[in-house]
N, C-alpha and C. Protein backbone atom coordinates (compact mmCIF):
# COMPACT_ATOMS: atom_id res chain seq x y z
N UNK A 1 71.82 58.06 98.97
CA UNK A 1 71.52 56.80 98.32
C UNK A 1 70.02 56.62 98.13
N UNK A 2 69.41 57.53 98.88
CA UNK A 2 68.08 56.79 98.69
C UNK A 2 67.01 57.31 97.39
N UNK A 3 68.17 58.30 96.85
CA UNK A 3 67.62 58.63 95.17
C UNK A 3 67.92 57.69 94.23
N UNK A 4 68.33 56.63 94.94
CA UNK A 4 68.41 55.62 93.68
C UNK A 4 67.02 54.73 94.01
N UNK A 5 66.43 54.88 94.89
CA UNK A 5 65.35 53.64 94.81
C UNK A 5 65.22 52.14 94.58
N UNK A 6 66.52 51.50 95.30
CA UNK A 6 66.41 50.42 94.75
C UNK A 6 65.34 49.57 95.24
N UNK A 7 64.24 49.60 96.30
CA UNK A 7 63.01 49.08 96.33
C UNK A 7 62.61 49.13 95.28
N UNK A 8 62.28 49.99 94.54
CA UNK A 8 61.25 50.49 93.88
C UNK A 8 61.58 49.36 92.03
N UNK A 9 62.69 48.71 92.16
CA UNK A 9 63.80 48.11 91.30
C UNK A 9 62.92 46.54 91.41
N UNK A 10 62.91 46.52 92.60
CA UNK A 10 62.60 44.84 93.25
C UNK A 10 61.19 44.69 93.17
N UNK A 11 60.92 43.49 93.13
CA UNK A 11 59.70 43.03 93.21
C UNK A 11 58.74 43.18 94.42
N UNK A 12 57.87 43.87 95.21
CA UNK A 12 57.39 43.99 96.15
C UNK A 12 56.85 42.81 96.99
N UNK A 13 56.45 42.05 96.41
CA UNK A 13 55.77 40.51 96.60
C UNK A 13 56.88 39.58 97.43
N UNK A 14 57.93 40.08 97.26
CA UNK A 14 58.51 38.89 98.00
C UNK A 14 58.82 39.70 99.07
N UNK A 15 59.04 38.26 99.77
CA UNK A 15 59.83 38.05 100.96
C UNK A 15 61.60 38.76 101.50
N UNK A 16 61.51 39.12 102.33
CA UNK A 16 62.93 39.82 102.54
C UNK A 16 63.75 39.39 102.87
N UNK A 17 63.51 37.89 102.73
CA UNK A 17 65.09 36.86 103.14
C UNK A 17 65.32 36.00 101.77
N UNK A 18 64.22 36.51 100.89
CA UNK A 18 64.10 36.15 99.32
C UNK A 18 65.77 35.87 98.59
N UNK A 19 65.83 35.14 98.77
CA UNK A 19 67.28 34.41 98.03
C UNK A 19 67.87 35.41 96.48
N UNK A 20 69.21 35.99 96.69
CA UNK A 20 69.68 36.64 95.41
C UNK A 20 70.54 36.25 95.33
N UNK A 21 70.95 36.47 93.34
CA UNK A 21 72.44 36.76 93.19
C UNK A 21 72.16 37.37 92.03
N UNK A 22 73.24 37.70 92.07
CA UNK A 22 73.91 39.19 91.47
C UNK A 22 75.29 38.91 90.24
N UNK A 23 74.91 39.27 89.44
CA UNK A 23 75.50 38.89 87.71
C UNK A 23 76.09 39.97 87.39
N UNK A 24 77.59 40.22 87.67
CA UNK A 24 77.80 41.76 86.70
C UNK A 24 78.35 41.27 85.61
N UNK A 25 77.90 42.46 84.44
CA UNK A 25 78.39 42.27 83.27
C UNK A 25 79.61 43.06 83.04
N UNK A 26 80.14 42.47 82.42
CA UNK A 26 81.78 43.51 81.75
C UNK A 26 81.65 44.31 80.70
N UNK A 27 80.09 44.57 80.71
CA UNK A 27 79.98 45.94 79.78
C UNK A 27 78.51 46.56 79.91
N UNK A 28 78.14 47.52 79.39
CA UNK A 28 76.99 47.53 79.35
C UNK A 28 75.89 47.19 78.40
N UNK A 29 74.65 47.19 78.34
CA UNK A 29 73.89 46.30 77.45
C UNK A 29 73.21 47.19 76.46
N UNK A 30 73.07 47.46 75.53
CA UNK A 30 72.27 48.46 74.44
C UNK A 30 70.64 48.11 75.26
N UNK A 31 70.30 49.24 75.12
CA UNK A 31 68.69 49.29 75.21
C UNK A 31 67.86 47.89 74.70
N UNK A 32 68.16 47.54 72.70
CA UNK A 32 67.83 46.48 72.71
C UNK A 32 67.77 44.96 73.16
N UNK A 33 69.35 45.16 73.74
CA UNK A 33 69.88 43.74 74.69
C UNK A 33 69.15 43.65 75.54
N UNK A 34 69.18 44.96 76.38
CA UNK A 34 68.34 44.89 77.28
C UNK A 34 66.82 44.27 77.76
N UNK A 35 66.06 44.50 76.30
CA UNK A 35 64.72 44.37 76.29
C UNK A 35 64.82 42.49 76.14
N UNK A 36 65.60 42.15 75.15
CA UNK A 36 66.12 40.87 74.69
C UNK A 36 66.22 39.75 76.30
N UNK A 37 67.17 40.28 76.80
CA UNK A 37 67.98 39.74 77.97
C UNK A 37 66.60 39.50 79.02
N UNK A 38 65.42 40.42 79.24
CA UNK A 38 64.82 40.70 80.32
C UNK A 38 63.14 39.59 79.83
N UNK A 39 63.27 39.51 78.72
CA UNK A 39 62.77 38.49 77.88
C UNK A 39 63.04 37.16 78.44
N UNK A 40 64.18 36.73 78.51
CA UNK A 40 64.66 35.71 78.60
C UNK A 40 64.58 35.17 79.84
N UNK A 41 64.97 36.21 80.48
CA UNK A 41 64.83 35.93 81.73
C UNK A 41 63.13 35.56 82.67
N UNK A 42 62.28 36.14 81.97
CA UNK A 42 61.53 35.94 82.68
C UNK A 42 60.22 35.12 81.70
N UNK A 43 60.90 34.46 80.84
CA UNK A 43 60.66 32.69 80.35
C UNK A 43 61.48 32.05 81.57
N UNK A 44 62.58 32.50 82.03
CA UNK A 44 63.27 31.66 82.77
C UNK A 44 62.16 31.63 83.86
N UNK A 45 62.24 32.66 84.61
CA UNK A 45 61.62 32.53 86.05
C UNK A 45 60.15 31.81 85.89
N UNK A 46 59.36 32.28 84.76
CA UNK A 46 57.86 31.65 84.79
C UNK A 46 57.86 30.35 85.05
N UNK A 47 58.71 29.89 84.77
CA UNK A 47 58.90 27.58 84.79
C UNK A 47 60.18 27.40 85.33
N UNK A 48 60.68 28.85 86.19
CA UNK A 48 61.65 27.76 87.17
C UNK A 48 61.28 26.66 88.16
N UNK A 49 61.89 25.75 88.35
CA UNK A 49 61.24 24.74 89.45
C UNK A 49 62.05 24.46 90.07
N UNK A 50 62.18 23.89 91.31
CA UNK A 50 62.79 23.06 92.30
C UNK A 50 61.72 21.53 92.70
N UNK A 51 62.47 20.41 91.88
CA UNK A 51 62.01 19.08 92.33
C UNK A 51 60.26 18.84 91.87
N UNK A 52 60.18 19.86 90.60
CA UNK A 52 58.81 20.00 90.01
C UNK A 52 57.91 20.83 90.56
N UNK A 53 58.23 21.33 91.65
CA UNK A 53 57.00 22.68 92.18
C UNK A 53 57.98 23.66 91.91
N UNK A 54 56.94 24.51 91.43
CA UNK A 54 57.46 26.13 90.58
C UNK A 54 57.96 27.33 91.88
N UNK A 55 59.40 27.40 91.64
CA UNK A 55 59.89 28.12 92.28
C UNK A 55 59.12 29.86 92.41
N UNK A 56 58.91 30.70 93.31
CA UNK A 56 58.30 32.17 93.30
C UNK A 56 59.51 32.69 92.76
N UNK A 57 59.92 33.27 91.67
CA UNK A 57 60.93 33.32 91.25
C UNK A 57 61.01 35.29 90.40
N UNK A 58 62.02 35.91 89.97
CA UNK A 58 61.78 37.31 89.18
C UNK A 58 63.59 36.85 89.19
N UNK A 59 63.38 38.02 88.00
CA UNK A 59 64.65 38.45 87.23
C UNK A 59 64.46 39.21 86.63
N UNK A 60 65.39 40.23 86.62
CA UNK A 60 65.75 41.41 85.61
C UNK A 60 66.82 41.99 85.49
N UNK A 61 67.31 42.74 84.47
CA UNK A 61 68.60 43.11 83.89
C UNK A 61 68.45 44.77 84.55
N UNK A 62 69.26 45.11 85.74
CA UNK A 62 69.17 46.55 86.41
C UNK A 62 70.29 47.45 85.78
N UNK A 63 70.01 48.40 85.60
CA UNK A 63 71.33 49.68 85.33
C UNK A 63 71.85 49.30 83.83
N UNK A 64 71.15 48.10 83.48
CA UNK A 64 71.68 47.73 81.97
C UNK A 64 72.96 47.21 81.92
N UNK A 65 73.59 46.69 83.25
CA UNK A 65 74.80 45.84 83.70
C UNK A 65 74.51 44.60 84.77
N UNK A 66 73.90 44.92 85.53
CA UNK A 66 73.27 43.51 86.32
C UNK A 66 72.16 43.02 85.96
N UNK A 67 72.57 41.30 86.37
CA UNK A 67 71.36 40.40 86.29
C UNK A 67 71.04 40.01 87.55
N UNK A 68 70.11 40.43 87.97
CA UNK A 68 69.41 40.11 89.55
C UNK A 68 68.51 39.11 88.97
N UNK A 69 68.95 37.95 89.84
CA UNK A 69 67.79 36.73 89.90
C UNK A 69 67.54 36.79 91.73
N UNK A 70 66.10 36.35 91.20
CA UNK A 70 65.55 36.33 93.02
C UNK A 70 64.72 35.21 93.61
N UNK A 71 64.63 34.34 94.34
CA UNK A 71 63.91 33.09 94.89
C UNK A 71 63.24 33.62 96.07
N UNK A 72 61.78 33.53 96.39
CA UNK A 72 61.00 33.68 97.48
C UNK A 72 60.82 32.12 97.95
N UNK A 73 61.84 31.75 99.16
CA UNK A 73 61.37 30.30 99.12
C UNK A 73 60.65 30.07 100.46
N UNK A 74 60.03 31.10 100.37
CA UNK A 74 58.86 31.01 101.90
C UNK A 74 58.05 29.38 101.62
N UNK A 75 58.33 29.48 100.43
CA UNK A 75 57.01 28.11 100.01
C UNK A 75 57.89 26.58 99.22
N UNK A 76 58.66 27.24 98.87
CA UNK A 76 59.35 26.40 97.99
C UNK A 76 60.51 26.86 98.17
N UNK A 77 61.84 25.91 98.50
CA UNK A 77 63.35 26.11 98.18
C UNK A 77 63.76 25.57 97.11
N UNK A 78 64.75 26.63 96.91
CA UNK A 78 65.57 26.49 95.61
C UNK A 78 66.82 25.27 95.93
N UNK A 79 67.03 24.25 94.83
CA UNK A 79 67.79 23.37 95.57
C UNK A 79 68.45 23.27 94.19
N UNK A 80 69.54 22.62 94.46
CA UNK A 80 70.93 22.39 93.43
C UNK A 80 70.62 22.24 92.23
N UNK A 81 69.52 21.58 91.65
CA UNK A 81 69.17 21.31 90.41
C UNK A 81 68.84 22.78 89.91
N UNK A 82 67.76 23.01 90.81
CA UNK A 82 67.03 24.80 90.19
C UNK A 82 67.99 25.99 89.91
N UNK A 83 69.48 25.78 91.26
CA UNK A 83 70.34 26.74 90.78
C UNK A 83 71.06 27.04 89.61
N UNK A 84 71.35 25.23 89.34
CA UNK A 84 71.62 24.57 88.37
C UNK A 84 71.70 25.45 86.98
N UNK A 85 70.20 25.28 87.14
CA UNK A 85 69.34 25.56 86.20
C UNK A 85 69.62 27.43 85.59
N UNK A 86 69.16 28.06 86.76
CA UNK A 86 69.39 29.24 86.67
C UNK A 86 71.21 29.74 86.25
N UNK A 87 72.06 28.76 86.66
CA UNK A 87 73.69 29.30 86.20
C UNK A 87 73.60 28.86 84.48
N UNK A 88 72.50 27.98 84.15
CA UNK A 88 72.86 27.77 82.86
C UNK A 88 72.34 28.76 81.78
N UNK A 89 71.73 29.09 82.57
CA UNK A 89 70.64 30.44 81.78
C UNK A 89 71.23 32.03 81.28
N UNK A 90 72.35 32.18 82.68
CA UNK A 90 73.25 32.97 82.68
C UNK A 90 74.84 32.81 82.05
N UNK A 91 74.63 31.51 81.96
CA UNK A 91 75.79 31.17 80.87
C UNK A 91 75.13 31.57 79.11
N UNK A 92 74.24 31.35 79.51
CA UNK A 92 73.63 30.95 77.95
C UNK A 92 73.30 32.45 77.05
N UNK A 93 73.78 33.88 78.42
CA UNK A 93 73.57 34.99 78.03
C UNK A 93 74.76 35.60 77.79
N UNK A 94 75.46 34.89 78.79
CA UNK A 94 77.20 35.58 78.50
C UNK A 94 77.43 34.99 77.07
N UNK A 95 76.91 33.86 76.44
CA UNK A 95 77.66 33.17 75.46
C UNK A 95 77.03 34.24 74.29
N UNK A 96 75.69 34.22 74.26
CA UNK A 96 74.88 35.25 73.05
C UNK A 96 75.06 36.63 73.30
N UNK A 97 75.59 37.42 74.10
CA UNK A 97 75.77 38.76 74.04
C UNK A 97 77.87 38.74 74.10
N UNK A 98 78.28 37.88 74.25
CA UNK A 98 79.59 38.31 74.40
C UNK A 98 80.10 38.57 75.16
N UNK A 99 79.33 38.73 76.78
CA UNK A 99 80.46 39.25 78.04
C UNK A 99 80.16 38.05 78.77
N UNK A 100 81.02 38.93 79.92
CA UNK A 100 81.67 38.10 80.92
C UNK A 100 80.69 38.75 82.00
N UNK A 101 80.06 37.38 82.72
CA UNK A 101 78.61 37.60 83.86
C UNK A 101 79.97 37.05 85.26
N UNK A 102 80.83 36.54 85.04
CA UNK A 102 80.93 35.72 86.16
C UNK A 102 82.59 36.38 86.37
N UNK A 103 82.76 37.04 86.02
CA UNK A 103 84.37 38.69 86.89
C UNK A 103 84.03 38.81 87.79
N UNK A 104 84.44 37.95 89.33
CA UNK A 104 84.81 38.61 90.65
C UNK A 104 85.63 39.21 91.04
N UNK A 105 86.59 39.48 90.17
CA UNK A 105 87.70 40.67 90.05
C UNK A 105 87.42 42.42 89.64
N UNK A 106 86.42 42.17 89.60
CA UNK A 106 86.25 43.42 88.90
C UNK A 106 84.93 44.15 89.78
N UNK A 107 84.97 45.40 90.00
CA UNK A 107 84.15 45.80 91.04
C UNK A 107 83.63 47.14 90.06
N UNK A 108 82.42 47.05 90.70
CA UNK A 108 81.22 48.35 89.88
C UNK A 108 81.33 49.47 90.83
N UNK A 109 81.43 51.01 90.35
CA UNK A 109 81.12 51.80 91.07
C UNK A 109 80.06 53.10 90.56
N UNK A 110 79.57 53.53 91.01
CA UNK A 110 78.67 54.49 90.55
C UNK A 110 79.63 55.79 90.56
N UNK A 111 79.70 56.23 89.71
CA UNK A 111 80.41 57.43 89.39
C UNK A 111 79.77 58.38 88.32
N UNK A 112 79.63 59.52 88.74
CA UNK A 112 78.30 61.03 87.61
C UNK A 112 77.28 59.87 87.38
N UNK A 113 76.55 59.45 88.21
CA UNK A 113 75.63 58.44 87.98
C UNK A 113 75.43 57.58 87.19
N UNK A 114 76.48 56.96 86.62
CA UNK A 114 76.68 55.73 85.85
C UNK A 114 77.69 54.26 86.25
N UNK A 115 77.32 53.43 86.28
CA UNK A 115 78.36 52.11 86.97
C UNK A 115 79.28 52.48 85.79
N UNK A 116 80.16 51.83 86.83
CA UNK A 116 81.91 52.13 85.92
C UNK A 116 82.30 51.12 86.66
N UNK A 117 83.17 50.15 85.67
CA UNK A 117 83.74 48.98 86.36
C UNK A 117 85.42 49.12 86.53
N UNK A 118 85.43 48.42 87.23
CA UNK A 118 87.02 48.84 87.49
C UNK A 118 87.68 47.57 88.09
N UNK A 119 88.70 46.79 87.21
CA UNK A 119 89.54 45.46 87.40
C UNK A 119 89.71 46.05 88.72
N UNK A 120 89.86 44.80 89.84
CA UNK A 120 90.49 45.21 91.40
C UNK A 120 91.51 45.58 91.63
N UNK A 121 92.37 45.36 90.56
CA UNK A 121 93.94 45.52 90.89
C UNK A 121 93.61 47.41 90.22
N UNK A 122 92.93 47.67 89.75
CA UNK A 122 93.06 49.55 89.73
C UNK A 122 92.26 50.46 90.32
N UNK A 123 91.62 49.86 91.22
CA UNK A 123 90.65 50.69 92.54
C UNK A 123 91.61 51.32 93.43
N UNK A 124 92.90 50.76 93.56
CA UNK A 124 93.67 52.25 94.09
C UNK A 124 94.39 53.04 93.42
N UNK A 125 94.61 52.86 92.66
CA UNK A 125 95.34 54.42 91.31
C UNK A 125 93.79 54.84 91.33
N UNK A 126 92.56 54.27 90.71
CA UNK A 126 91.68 54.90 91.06
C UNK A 126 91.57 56.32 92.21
N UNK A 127 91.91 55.32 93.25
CA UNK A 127 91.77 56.38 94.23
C UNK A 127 92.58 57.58 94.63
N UNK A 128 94.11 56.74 94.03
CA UNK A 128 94.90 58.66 94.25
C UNK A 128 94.89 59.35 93.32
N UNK A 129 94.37 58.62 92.31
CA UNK A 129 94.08 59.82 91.09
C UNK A 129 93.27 60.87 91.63
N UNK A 130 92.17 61.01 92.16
CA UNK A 130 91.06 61.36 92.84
C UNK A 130 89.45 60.48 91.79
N UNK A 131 89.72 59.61 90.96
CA UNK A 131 88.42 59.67 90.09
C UNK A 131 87.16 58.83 91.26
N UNK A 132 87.70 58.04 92.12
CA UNK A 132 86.86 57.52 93.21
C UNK A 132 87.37 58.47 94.56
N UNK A 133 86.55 58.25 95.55
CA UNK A 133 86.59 58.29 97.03
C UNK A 133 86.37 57.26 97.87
N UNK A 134 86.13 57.65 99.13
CA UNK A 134 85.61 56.74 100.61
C UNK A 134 84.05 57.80 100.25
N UNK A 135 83.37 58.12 99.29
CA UNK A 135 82.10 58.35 99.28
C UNK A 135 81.76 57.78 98.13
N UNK A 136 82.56 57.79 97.14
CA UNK A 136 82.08 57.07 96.13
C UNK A 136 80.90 55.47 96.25
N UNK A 137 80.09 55.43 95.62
CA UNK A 137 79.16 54.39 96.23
C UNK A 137 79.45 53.22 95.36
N UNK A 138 79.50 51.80 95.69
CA UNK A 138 80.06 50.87 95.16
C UNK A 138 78.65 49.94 94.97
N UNK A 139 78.47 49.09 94.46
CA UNK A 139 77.52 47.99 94.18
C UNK A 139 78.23 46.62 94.51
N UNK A 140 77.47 46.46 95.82
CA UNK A 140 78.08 45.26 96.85
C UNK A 140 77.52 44.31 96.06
N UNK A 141 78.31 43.39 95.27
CA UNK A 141 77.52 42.03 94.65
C UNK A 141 77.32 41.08 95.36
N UNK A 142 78.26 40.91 96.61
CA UNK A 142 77.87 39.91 97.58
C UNK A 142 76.22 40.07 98.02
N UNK A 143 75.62 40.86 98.33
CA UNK A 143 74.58 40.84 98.96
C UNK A 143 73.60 39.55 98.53
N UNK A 144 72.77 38.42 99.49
CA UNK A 144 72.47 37.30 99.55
C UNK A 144 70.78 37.34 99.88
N UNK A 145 70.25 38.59 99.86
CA UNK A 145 69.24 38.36 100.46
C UNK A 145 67.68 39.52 99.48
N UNK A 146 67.30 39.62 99.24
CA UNK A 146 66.34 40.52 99.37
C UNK A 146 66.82 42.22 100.66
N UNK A 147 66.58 41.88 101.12
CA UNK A 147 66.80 42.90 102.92
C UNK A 147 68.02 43.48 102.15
N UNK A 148 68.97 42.55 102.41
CA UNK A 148 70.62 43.16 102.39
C UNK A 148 70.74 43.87 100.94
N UNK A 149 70.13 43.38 99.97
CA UNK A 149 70.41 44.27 98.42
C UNK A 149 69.58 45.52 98.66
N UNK A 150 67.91 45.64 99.29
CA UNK A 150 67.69 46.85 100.05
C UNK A 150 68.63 47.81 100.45
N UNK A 151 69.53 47.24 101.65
CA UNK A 151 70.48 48.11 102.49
C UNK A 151 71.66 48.29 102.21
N UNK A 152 72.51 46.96 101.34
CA UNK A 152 73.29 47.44 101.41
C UNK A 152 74.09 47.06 99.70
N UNK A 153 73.28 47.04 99.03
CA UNK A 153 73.74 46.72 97.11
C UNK A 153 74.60 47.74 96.85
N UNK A 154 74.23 49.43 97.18
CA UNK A 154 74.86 50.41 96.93
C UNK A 154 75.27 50.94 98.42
N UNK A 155 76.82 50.78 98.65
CA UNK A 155 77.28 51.48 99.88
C UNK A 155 78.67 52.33 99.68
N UNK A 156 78.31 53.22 100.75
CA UNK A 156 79.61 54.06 100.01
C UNK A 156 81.51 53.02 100.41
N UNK A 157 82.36 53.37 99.70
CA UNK A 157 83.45 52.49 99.80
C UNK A 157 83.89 52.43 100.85
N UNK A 158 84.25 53.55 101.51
CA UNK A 158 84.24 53.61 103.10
C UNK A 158 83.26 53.17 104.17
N UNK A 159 82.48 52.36 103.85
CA UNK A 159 81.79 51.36 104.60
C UNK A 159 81.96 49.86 103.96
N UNK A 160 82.20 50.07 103.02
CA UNK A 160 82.30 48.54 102.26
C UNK A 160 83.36 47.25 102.85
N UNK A 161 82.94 46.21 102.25
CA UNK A 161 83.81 44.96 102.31
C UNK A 161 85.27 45.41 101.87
N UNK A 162 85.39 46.33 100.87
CA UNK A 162 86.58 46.51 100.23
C UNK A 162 87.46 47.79 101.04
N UNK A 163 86.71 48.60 102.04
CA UNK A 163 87.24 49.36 102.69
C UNK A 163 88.74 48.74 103.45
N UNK A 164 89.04 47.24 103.85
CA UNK A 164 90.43 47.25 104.57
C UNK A 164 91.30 46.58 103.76
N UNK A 165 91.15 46.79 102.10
CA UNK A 165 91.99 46.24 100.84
C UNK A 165 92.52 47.37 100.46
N UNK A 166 92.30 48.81 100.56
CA UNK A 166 92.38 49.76 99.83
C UNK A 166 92.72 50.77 100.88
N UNK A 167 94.06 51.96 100.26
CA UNK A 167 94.07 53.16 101.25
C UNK A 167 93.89 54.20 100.60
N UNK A 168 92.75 54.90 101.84
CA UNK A 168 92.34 56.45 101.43
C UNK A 168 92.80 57.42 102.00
N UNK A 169 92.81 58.82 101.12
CA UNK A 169 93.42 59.68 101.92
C UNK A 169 92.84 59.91 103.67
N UNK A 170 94.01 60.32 103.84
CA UNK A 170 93.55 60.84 105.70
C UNK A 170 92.48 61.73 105.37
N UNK A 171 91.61 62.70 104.66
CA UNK A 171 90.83 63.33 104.96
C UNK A 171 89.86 62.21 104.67
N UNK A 172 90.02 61.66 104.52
CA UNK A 172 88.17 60.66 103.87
C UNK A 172 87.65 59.64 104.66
């Protein structure tokens, strides 16, 4: 895992209890979306605020399927209005590109080094087909923190949250 670099992804400046969430898309984004989307986003973050002081704030569109938004609120917390704020932003991208940001049914996996999404209800035909494993590496969207998207954004399935939903063969 650690040829993916996802430090190197994140903003260095913040804080490691730096507030995330995690946006998958139900498709992937053309190069130009991309440039478009990452635009937008970071009009968003420059004048995000919480209660009129400017949130420490970044966003960017990763793998050309996630939207990572991030809050450093060492100085400033993010409070209901600002989140507010930020879900409308991400609505306002699902509506102009056409997908769906907000599928908790549907889980990302890295497979020949590309995310591949896969509805939950077919992560196990997935698996006796053989096209996944318990090595296959998954993209934990739960992760809540700065630290934890560090350690644990990409983990293999056999360590994952989803490891006691799903059965793998006895060798794995």
């Amino acid at each position: 895992m650690d040829h993916y670099n996802i430090a190197g992804l994140l903003p260095s400046g913040f804080a490691d209890q730096s507030r995330v969430w995690i946006y998958q898309s139900s498709r992937l984004f053309s190069e130009k979306e991309e440039r478009e989307i990452d635009e937008q986003l970071h009009h968003f973050y420059a004048q995000w605020q919480a209660h009129g002081a400017p949130v420490k704030g970044w966003a960017k569109l990763l793998f050309r399927r996630f939207i990572v938004l991030m809050a450093d609120e060492t100085e400033v917390g993010v409070s209901g209005c600002s989140t507010d704020s930020s879900v409308r932003v991400i609505k306002s991208i699902e509506r102009q590109y056409e997908v769906n940001l907000f599928d908790r049914l549907s889980i990302t996996f890295l497979v020949k080094e590309q995310p591949e999404v896969l509805p939950m209800s077919q992560v196990q035909y997935a698996i006796d087909k053989g096209y996944i494993n318990g090595d296959t590496l998954l993209f934990n969207n739960l992760v809540a923190t700065k630290a934890e998207m560090l350690s644990n954004w990409l983990q293999p399935l056999n360590y994952s949250w989803l490891r006691d939903r799903i059965q793998l063969p006895v060798n794995n």
